[in-house]
Protein backbone atom coordinates (compact mmCIF):
# COMPACT_ATOMS: atom_id res chain seq x y z
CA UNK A 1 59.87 141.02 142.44
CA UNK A 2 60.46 137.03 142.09
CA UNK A 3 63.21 136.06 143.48
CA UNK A 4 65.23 132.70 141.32
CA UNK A 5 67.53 130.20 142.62
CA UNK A 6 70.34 129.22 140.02
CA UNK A 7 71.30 126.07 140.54
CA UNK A 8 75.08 125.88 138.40
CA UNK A 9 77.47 128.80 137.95
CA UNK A 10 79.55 127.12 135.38
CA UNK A 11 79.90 129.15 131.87
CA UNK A 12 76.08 128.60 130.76
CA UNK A 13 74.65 128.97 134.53
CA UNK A 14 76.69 132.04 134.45
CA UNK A 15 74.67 133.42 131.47
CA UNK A 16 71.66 132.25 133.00
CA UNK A 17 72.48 134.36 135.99
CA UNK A 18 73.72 137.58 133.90
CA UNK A 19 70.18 137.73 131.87
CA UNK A 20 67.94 137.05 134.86
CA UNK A 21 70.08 139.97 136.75
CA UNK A 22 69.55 141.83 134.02
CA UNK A 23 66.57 141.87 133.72
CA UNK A 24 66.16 142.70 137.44
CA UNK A 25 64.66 139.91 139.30
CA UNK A 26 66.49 138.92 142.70
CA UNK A 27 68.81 136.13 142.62
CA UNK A 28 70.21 133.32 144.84
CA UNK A 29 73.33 130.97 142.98
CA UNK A 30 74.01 127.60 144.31
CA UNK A 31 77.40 126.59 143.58
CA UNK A 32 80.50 124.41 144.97
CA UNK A 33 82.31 126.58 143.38
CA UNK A 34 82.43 130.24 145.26
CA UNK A 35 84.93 131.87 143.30
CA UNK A 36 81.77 131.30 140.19
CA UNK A 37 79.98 133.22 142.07
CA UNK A 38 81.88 136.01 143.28
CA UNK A 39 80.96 138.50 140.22
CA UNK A 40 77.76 137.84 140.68
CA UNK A 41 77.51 138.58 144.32
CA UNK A 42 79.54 141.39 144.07
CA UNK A 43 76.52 143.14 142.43
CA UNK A 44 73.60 141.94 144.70
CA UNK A 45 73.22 137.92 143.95
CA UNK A 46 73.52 135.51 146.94
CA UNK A 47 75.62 132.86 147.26
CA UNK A 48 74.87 129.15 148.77
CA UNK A 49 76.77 126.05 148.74
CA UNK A 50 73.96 123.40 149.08
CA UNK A 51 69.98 123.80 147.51
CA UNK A 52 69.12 123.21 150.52
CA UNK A 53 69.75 126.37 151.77
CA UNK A 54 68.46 128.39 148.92
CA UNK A 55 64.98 127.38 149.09
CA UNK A 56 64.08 130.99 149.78
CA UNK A 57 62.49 131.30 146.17
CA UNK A 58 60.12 129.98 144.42
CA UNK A 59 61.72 129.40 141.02
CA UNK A 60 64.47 127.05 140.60
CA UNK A 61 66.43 126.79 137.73
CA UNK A 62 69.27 123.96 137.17
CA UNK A 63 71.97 123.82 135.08
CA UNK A 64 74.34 121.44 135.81
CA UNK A 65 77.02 119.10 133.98
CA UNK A 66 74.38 115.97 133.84
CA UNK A 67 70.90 114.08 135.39
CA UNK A 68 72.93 112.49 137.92
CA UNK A 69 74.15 115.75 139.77
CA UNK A 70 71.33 117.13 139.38
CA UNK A 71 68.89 114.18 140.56
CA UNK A 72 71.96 114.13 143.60
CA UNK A 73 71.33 117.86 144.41
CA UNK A 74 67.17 117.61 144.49
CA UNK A 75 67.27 114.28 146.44
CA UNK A 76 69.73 115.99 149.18
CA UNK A 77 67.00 118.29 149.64
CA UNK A 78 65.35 117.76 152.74
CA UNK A 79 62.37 116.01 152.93
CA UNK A 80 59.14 118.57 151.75
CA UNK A 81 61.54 121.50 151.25
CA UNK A 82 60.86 121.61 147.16
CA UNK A 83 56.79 120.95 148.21
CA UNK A 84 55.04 123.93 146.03
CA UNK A 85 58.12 124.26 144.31
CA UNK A 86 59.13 124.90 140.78
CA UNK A 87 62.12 123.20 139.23
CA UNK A 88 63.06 124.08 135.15
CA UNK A 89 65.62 122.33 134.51
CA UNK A 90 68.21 123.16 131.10
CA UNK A 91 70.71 120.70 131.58
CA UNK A 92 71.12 117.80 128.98
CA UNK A 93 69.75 115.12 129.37
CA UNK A 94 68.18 111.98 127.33
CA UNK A 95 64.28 111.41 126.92
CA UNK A 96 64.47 108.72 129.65
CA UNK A 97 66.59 110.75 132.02
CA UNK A 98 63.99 113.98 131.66
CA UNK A 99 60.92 111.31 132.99
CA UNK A 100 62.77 110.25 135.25
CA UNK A 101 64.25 113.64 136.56
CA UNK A 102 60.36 114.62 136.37
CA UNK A 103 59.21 112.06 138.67
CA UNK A 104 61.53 112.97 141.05
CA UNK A 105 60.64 116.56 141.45
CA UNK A 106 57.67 115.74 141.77
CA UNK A 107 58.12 112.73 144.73
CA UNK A 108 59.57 116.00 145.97
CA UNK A 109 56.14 118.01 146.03
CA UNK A 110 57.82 120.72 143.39
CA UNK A 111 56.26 121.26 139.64
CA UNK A 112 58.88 120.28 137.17
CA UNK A 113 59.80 121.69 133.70
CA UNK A 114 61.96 120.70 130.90
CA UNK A 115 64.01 123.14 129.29
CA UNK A 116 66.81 122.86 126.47
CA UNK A 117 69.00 125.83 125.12
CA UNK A 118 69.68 125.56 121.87
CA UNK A 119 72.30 128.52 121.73
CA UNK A 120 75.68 129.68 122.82
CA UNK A 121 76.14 131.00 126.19
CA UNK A 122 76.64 134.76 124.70
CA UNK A 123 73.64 134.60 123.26
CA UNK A 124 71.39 134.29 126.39
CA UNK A 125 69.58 137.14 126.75
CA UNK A 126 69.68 138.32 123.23
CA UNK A 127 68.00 138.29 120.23
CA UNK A 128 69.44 135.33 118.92
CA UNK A 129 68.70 133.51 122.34
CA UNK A 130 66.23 130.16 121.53
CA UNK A 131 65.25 128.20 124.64
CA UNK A 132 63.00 125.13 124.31
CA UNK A 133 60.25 123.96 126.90
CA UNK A 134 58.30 121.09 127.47
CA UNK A 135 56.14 119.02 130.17
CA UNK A 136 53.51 121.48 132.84
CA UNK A 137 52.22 123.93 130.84
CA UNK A 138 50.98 125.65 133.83
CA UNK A 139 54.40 125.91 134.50
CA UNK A 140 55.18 127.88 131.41
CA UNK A 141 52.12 129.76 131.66
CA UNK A 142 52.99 130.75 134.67
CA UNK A 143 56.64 131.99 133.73
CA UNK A 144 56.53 133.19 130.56
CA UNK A 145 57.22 136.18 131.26
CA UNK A 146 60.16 135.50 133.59
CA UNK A 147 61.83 133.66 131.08
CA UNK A 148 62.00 136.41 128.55
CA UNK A 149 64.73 137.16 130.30
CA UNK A 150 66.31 134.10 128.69
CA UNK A 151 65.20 134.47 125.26
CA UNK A 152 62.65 136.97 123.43
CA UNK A 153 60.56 134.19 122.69
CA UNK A 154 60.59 131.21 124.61
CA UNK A 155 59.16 128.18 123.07
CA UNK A 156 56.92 125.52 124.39
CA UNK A 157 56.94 122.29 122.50
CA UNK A 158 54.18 120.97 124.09
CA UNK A 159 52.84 118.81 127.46
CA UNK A 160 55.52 115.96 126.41
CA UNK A 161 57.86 116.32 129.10
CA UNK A 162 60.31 114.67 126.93
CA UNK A 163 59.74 116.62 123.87
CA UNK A 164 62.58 119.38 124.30
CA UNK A 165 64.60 116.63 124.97
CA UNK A 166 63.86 115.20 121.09
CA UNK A 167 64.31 118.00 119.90
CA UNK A 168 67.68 118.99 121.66
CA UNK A 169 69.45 115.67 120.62
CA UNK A 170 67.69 115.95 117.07
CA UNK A 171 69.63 119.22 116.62
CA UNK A 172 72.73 117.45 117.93
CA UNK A 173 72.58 114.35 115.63
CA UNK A 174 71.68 116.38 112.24
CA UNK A 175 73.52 120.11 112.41
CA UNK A 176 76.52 119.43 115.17
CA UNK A 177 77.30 115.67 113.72
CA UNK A 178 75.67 115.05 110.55
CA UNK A 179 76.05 118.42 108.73
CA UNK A 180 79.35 119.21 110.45
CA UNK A 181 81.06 116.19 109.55
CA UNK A 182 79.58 115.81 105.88
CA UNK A 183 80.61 119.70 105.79
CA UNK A 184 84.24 118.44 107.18
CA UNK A 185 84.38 115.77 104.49
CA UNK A 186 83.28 118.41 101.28
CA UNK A 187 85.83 121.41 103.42
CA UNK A 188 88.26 118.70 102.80
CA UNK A 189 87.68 117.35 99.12
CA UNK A 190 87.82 121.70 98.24
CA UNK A 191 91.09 122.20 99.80
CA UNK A 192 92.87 119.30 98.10
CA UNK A 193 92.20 121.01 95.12
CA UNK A 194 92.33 124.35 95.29
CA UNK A 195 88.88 125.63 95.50
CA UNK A 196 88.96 128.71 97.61
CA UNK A 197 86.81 127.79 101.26
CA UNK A 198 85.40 130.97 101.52
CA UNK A 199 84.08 130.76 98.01
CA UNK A 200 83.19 126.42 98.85
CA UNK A 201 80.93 128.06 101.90
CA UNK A 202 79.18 130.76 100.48
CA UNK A 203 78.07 128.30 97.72
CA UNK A 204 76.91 125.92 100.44
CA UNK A 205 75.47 128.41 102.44
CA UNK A 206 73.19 129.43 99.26
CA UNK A 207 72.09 126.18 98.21
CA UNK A 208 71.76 125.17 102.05
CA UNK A 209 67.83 126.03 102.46
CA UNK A 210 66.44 124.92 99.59
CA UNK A 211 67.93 121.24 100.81
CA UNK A 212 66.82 121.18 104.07
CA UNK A 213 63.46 121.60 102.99
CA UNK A 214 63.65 119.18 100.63
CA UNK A 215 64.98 116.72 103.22
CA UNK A 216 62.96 117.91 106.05
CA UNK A 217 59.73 117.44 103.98
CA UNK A 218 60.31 113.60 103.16
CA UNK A 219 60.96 113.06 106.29
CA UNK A 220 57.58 114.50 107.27
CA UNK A 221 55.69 112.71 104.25
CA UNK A 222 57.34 109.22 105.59
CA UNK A 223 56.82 109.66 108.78
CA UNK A 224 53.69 111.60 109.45
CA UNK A 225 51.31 108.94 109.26
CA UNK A 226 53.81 105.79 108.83
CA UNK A 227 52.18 102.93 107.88
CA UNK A 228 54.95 100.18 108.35
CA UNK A 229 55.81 100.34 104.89
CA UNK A 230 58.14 102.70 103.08
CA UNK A 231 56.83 104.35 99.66
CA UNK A 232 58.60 104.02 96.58
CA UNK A 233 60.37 106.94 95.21
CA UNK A 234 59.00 109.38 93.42
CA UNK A 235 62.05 111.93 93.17
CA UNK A 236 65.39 109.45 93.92
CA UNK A 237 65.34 106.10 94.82
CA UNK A 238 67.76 104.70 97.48
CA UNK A 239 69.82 102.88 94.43
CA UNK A 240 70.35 106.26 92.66
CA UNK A 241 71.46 108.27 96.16
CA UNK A 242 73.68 105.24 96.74
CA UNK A 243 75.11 105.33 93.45
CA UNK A 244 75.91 109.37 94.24
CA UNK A 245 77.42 108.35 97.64
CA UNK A 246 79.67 105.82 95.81
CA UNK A 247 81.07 109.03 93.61
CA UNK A 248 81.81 110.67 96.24
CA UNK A 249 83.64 108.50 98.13
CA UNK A 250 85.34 107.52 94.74
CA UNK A 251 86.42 111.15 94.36
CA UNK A 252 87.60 111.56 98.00
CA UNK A 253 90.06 108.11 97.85
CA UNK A 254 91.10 109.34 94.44
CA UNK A 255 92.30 113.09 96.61
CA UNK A 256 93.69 111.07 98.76
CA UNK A 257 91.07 111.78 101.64
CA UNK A 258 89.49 109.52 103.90
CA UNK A 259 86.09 109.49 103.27
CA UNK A 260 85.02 107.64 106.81
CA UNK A 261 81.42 109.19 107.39
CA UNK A 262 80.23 108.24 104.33
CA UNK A 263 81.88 105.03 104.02
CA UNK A 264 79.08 104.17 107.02
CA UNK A 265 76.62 106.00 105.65
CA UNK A 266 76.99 103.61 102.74
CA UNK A 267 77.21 100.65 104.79
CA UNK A 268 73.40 101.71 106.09
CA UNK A 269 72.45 101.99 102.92
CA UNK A 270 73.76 99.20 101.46
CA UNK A 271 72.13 97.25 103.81
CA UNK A 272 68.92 98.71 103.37
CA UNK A 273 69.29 97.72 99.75
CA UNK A 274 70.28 94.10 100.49
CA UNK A 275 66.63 94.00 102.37
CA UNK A 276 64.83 94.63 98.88
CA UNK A 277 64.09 98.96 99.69
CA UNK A 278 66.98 99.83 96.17
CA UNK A 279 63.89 101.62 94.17
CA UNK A 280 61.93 103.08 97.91
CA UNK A 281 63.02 106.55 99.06
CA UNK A 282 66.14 107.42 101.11
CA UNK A 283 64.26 107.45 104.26
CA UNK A 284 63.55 103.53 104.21
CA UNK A 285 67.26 103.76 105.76
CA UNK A 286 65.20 104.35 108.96
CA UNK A 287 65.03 100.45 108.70
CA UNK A 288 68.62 99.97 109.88
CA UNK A 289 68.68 102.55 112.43
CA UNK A 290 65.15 101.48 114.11
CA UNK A 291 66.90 97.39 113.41
């Protein structure tokens, strides 16, 4: 049976433990903290204090709070300890930091793998588990199996190390900030006046798909095969969604609300209309944030 080294025992490496123990395989946890631990090694797992003296498997998996603690806890290693190796690492991190966390394990002599977990710690090990990989897909290959343990599925993105990464912070920047506060900011306009939330969601929640795909496919049409110039609209121009953000914001201020998100989302696309793109599609607001 192979034998992991957690690297992390904080409430995700704790689920990370749980499903791997789970799912039987022999484990080693490497954290300051003992008392993290002590559940775990109550029903079989080892416990360690340093890396460097859990090297006694051949998987490693690391999740901890950033790159810099985790580049720390590789580099204390000892010099060709992580040689033949292999490092999968789930903390967050940005593109940059994953190629450079990459390059490090691999000065070390150990294979290296991105990984990004796009779900709640409960969910680890369950159906609605969904894990992310990306970089040596010999590495994946290789542990596919293992990693089941994780999620049902796990998903490789492909032999761009930083590609999880993208994707990780993409889901960040459009469903945990974008949706949530534009969500906040129509949650708020419906309780001023007395439209029932659960009623406000379900509505949402229905017309929800159909706009995603909309969005998600001009986005893709843009940006597929970008040319350096942005199309002109052919279903809204950026002077007619402008016009719609204005209401909005108009309705909010009239509530009494403070419409803040979408007073900058205006700003952008004001902007973007000062630069002559009024009558190209919404996406040419790509312009400001690529500025």
């Amino acid at each position: 049976m192979l034998s992991i080294t957690v690297t992390g025992c904080g409430i995700m490496g704790s689920a990370l433990v749980k499903a791997f123990m789970n799912a039987g395989y022999e484990l080693s946890i490497v954290d300051l903290n003992e008392d993290a631990a002590k559940a775990f090694v109550e029903n079989g797992a080892k416990y360690y204090k340093s890396l460097s003296e859990a090297l006694n498997s051949d998987l490693i998996v690391m999740n901890l709070p950033n790159s810099t603690i985790t580049s720390s806890v590789i580099c204390n290693c000892p010099d060709g300890s992580l040689a033949g190796k292999t490092i999968i690492n789930t903390n967050t991190a940005t593109p940059t930091e994953v190629t450079e966390m990459e390059a490090i394990a691999k000065r070390a002599g150990a294979r290296y793998l991105d990984a990004k977990i796009e779900c709640y710690p409960q969910e680890i090990g369950t159906e609605a588990a969904f894990l992310v990989y990306s970089g040596d897909k010999g590495v994946f290959d290789e542990n596919q199996q293992v990693l089941t343990a994780l999620s049902k599925e796990p998903v490789f993105l492909g032999e761009n190390t930083t590609a999880a990464s993208i994707l990780d912070l993409g889901l960040v920047i459009g469903v945990h900030n974008g949706t949530f506060f534009s969500l906040l900011e129509g949650t708020a306009l419906a309780i001023k006046h007395g439209y029932p939330i659960p009623d406000f969601i379900e509505q949402l929640k229905t017309f929800q798909p159909a706009l995603i795909e909309v969005v998600t496919r001009q986005i893709n049409d843009a940006f597929a095969k970008f040319t350096g110039e942005y199309k002109d609209a052919d279903e809204a121009s950026l002077e007619i969604e402008k016009a719609a953000l204005e209401l909005v914001i108009k309705a909010m201020k009239q509530s009494g609300l403070n419409p803040a998100f979408s007073e900058r989302m205006l700003e952008m696309m004001q902007s973007t209309v000062d630069q002559g793109y009024g009558n190209k599609n919404f996406v040419s607001v790509m312009s400001q944030i690529m500025k």
